[in-house]
C-alpha atoms as a PDB file:
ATOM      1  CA  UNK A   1       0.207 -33.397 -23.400  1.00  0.00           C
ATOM      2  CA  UNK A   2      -1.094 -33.872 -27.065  1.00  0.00           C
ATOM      3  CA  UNK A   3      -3.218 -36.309 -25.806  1.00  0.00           C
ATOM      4  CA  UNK A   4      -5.172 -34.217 -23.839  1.00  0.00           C
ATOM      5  CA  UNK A   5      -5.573 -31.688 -26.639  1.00  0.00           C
ATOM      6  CA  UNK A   6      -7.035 -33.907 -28.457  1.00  0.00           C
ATOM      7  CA  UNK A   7      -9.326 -35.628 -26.201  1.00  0.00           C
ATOM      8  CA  UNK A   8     -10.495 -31.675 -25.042  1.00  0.00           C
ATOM      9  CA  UNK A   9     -11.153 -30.997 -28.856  1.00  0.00           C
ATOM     10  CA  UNK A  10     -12.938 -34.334 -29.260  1.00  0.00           C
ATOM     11  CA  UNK A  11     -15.222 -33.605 -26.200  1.00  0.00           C
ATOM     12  CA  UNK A  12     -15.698 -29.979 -27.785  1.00  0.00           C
ATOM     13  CA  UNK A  13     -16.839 -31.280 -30.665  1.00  0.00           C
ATOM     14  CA  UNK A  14     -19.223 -34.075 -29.734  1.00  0.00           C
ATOM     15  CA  UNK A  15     -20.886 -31.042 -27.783  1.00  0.00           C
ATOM     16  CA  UNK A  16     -21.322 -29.036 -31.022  1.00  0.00           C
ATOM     17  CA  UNK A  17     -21.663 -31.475 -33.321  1.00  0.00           C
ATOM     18  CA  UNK A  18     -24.278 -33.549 -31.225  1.00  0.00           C
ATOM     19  CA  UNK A  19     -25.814 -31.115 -28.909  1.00  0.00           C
ATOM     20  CA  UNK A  20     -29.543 -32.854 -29.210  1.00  0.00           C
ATOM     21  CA  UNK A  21     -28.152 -36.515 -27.843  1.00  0.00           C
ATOM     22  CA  UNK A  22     -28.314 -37.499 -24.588  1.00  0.00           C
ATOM     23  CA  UNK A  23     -24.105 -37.458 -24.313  1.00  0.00           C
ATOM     24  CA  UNK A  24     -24.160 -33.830 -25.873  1.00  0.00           C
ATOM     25  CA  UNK A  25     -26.416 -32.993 -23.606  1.00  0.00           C
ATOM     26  CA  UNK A  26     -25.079 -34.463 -20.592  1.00  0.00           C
ATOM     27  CA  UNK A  27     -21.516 -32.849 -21.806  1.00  0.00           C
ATOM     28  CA  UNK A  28     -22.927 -29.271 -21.578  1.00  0.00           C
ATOM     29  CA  UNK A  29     -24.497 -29.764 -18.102  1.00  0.00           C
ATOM     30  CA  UNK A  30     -21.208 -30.801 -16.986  1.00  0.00           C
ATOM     31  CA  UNK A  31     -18.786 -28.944 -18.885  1.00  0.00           C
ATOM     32  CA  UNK A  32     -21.104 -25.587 -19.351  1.00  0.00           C
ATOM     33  CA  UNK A  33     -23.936 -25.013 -17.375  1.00  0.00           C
ATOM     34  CA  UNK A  34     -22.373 -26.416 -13.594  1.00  0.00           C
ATOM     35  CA  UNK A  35     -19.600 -23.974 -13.645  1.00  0.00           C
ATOM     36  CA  UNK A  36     -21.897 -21.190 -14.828  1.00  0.00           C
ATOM     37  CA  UNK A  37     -23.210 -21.725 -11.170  1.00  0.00           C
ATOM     38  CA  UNK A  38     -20.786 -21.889  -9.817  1.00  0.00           C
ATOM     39  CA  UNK A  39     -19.471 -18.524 -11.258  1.00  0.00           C
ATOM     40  CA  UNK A  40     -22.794 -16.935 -10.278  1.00  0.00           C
ATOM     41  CA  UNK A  41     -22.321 -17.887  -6.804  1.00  0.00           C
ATOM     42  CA  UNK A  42     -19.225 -16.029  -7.003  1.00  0.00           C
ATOM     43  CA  UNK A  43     -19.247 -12.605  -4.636  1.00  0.00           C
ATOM     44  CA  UNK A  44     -16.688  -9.737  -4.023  1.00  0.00           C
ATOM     45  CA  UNK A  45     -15.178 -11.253  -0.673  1.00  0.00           C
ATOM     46  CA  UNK A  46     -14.325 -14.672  -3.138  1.00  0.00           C
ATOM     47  CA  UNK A  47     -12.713 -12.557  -6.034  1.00  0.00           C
ATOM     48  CA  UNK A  48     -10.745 -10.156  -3.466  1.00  0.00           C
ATOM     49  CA  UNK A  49      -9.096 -13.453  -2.286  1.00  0.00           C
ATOM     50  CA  UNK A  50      -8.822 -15.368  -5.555  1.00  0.00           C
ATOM     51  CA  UNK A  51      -6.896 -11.970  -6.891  1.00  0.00           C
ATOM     52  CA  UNK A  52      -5.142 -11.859  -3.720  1.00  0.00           C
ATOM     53  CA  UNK A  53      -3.610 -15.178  -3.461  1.00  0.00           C
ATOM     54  CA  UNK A  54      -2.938 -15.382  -7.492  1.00  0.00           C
ATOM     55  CA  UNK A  55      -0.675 -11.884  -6.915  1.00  0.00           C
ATOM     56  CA  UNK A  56       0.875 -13.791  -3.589  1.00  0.00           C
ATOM     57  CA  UNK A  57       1.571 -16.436  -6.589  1.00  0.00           C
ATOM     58  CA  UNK A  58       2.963 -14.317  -9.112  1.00  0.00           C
ATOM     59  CA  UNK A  59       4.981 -12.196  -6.500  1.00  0.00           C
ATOM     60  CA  UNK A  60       6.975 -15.762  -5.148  1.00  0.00           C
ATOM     61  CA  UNK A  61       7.511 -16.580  -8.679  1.00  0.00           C
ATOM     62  CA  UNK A  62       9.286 -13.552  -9.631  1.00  0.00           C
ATOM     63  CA  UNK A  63      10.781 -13.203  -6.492  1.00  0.00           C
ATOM     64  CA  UNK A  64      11.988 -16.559  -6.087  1.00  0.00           C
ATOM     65  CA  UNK A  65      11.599 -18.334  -9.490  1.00  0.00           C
ATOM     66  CA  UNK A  66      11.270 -21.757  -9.376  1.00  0.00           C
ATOM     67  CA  UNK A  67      11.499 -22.128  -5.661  1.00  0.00           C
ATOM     68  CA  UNK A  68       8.693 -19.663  -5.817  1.00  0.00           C
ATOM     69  CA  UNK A  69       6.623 -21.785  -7.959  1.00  0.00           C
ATOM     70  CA  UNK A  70       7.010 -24.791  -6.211  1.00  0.00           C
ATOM     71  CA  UNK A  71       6.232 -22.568  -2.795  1.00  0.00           C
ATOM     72  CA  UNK A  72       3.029 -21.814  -4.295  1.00  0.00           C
ATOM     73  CA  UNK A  73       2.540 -25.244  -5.728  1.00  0.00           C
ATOM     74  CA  UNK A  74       2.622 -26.228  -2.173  1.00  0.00           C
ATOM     75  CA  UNK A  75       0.284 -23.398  -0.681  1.00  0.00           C
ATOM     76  CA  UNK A  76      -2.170 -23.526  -2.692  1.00  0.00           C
ATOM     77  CA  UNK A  77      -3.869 -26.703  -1.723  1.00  0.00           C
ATOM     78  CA  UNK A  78      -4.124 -26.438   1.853  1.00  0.00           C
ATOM     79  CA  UNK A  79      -5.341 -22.104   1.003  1.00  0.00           C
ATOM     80  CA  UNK A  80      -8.248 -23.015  -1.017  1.00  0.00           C
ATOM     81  CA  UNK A  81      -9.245 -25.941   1.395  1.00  0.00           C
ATOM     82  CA  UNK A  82      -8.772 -23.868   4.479  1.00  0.00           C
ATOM     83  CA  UNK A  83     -10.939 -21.212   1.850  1.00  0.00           C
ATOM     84  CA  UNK A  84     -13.732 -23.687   1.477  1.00  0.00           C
ATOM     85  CA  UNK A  85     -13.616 -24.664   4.847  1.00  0.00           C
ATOM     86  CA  UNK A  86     -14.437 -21.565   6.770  1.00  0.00           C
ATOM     87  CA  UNK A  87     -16.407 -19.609   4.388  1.00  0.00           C
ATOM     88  CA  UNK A  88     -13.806 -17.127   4.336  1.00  0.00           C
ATOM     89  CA  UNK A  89     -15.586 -14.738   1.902  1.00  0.00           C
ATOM     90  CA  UNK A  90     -17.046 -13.371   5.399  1.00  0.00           C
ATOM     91  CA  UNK A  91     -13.809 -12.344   6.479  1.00  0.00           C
ATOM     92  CA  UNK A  92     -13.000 -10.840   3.259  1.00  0.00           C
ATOM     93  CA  UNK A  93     -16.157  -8.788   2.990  1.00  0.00           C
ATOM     94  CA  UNK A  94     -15.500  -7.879   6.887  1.00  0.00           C
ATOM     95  CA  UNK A  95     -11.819  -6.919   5.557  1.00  0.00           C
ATOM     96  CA  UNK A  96     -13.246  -4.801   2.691  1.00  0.00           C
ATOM     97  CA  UNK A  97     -15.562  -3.128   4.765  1.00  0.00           C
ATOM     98  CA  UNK A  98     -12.880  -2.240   7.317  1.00  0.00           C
ATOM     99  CA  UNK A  99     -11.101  -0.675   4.252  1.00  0.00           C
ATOM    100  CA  UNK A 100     -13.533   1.695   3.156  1.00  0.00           C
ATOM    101  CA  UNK A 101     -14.445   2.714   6.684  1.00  0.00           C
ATOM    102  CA  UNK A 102     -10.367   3.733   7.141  1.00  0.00           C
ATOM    103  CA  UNK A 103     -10.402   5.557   3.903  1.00  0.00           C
ATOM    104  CA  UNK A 104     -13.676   7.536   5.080  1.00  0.00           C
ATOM    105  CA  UNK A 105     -11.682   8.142   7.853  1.00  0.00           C
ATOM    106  CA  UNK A 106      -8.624   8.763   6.353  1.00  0.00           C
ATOM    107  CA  UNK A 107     -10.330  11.198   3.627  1.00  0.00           C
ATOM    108  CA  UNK A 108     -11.421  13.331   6.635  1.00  0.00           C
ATOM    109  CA  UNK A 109      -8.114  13.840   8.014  1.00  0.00           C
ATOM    110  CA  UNK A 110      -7.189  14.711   4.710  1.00  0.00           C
ATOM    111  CA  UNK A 111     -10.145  17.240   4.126  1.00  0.00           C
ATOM    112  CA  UNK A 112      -9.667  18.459   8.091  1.00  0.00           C
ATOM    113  CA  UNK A 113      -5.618  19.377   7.322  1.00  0.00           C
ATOM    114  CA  UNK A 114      -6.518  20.880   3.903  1.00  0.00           C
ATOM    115  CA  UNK A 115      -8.913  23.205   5.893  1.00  0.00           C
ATOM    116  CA  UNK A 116      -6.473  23.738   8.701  1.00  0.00           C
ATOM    117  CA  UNK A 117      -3.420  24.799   5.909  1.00  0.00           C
ATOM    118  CA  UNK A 118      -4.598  28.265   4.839  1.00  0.00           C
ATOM    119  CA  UNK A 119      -5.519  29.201   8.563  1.00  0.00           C
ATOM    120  CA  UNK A 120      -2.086  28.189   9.471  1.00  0.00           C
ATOM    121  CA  UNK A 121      -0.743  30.467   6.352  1.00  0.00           C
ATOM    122  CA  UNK A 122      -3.124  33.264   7.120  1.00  0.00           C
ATOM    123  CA  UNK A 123      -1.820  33.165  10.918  1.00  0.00           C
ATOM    124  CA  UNK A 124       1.251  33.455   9.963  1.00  0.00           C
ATOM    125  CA  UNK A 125       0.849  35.418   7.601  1.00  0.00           C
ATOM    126  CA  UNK A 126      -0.755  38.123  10.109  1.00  0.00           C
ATOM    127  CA  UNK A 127       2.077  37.601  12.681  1.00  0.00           C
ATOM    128  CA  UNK A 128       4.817  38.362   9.780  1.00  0.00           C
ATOM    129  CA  UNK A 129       2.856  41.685   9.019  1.00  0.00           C
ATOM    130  CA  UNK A 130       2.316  42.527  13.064  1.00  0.00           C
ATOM    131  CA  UNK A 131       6.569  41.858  13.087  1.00  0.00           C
ATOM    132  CA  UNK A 132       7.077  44.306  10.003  1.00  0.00           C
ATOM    133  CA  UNK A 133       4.998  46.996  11.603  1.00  0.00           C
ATOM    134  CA  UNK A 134       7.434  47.281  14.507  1.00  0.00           C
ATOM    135  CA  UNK A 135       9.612  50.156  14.385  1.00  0.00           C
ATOM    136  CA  UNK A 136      13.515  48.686  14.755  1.00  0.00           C
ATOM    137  CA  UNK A 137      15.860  49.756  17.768  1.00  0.00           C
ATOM    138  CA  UNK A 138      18.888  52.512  16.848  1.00  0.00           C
ATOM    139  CA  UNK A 139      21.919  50.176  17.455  1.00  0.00           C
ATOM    140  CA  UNK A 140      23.608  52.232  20.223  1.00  0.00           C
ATOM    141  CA  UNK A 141      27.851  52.354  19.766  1.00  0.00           C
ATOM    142  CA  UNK A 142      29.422  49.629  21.401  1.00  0.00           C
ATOM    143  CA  UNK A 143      31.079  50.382  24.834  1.00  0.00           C
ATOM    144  CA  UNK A 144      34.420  49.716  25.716  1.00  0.00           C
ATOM    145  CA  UNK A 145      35.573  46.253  24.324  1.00  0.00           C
ATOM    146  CA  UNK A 146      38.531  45.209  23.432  1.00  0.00           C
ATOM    147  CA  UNK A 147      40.154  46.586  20.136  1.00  0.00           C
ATOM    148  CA  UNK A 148      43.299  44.941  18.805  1.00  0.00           C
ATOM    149  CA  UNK A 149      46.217  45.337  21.738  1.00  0.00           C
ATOM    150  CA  UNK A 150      43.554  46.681  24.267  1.00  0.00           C
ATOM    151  CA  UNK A 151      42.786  44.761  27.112  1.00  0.00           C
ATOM    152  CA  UNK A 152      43.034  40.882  27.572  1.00  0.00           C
ATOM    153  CA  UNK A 153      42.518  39.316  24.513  1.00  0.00           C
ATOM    154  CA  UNK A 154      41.801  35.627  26.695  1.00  0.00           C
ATOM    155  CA  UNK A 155      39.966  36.783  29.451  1.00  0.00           C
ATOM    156  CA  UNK A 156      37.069  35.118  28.464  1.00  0.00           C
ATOM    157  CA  UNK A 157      38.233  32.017  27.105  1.00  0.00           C
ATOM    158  CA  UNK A 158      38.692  28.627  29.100  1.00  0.00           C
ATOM    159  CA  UNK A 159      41.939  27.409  29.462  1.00  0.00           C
ATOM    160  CA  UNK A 160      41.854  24.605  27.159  1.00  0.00           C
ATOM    161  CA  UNK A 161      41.120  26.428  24.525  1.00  0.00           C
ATOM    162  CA  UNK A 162      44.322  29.095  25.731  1.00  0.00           C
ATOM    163  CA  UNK A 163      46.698  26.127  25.814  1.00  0.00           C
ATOM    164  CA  UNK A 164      45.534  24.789  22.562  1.00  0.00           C
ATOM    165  CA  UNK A 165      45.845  28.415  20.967  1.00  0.00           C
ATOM    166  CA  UNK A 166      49.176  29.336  22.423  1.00  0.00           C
ATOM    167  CA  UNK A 167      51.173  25.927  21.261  1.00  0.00           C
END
């Protein structure tokens, strides 16, 4: 592993050191200016999914530790083949835009029941004041019922409930 410090920090410093040479120079087009294109051919769709599959990464490590690291270890390769494969950067833009056309739709549900709330409240609120303006009924005396010792006390009970109550 120190080995390949070193040799990175040699290779560093020819490049500074000897930028005008033919080796510095061919050590900056490899090392500097090819993956600057490459990052400039980067788009959204490509960093969704890179940020996507490096949270599936860190999610099966701390879920599963070291099983989850080696799970990933194992994913990875064929993912970013089957990635360069089928430009899947389509799909992921198609995915995005999918997204943001839910959430347009789901903010108008959202504005649509925020609207329909207060109507609800102020219907209600009109049937509670129709209710209050009613004038209540005199409760009239009770007929005859039974009082305590009057009449049959199980007369309208069913007989379950009479056997139960008796024993």
């Amino acid at each position: 592993m120190l080995l390949v410090l070193a040799g990175m920090v040699v290779v560093i410093g020819v490049m500074r050191a000897f930028p005008d040479t033919e080796i510095g120079r061919a050590l900056n087009r490899w090392l500097v200016e090819a993956p600057a294109r490459g990052l400039n051919r980067l788009r959204r769709g490509r960093i969704a999914f890179y940020a996507l599959l490096a949270m599936a990464g860190v999610g099966l490590v701390v879920l599963f530790e070291a099983d989850g690291m080696r799970l990933f270890g194992l994913m990875l390769p064929d993912t970013l083949a089957w990635f360069a494969l089928f430009d899947v950067g389509v799909f992921v833009d198609a995915l995005l835009i999918a997204g943001a056309i839910a959430a347009t739709n789901g903010l108008r549900a959202i504005r649509a029941q925020a609207i329909a709330v207060p109507r609800l409240v102020r219907t209600m609120a009109r049937r509670g004041a129709a209710r209050a303006r009613r004038v209540p009924r005199s409760s009239s005396p009770p007929t005859e019922g039974p009082s305590d010792g009057d009449g049959r006390p199980w007369g309208v009970q069913t007989m379950p409930y009479r056997a139960f109550s008796i024993a």
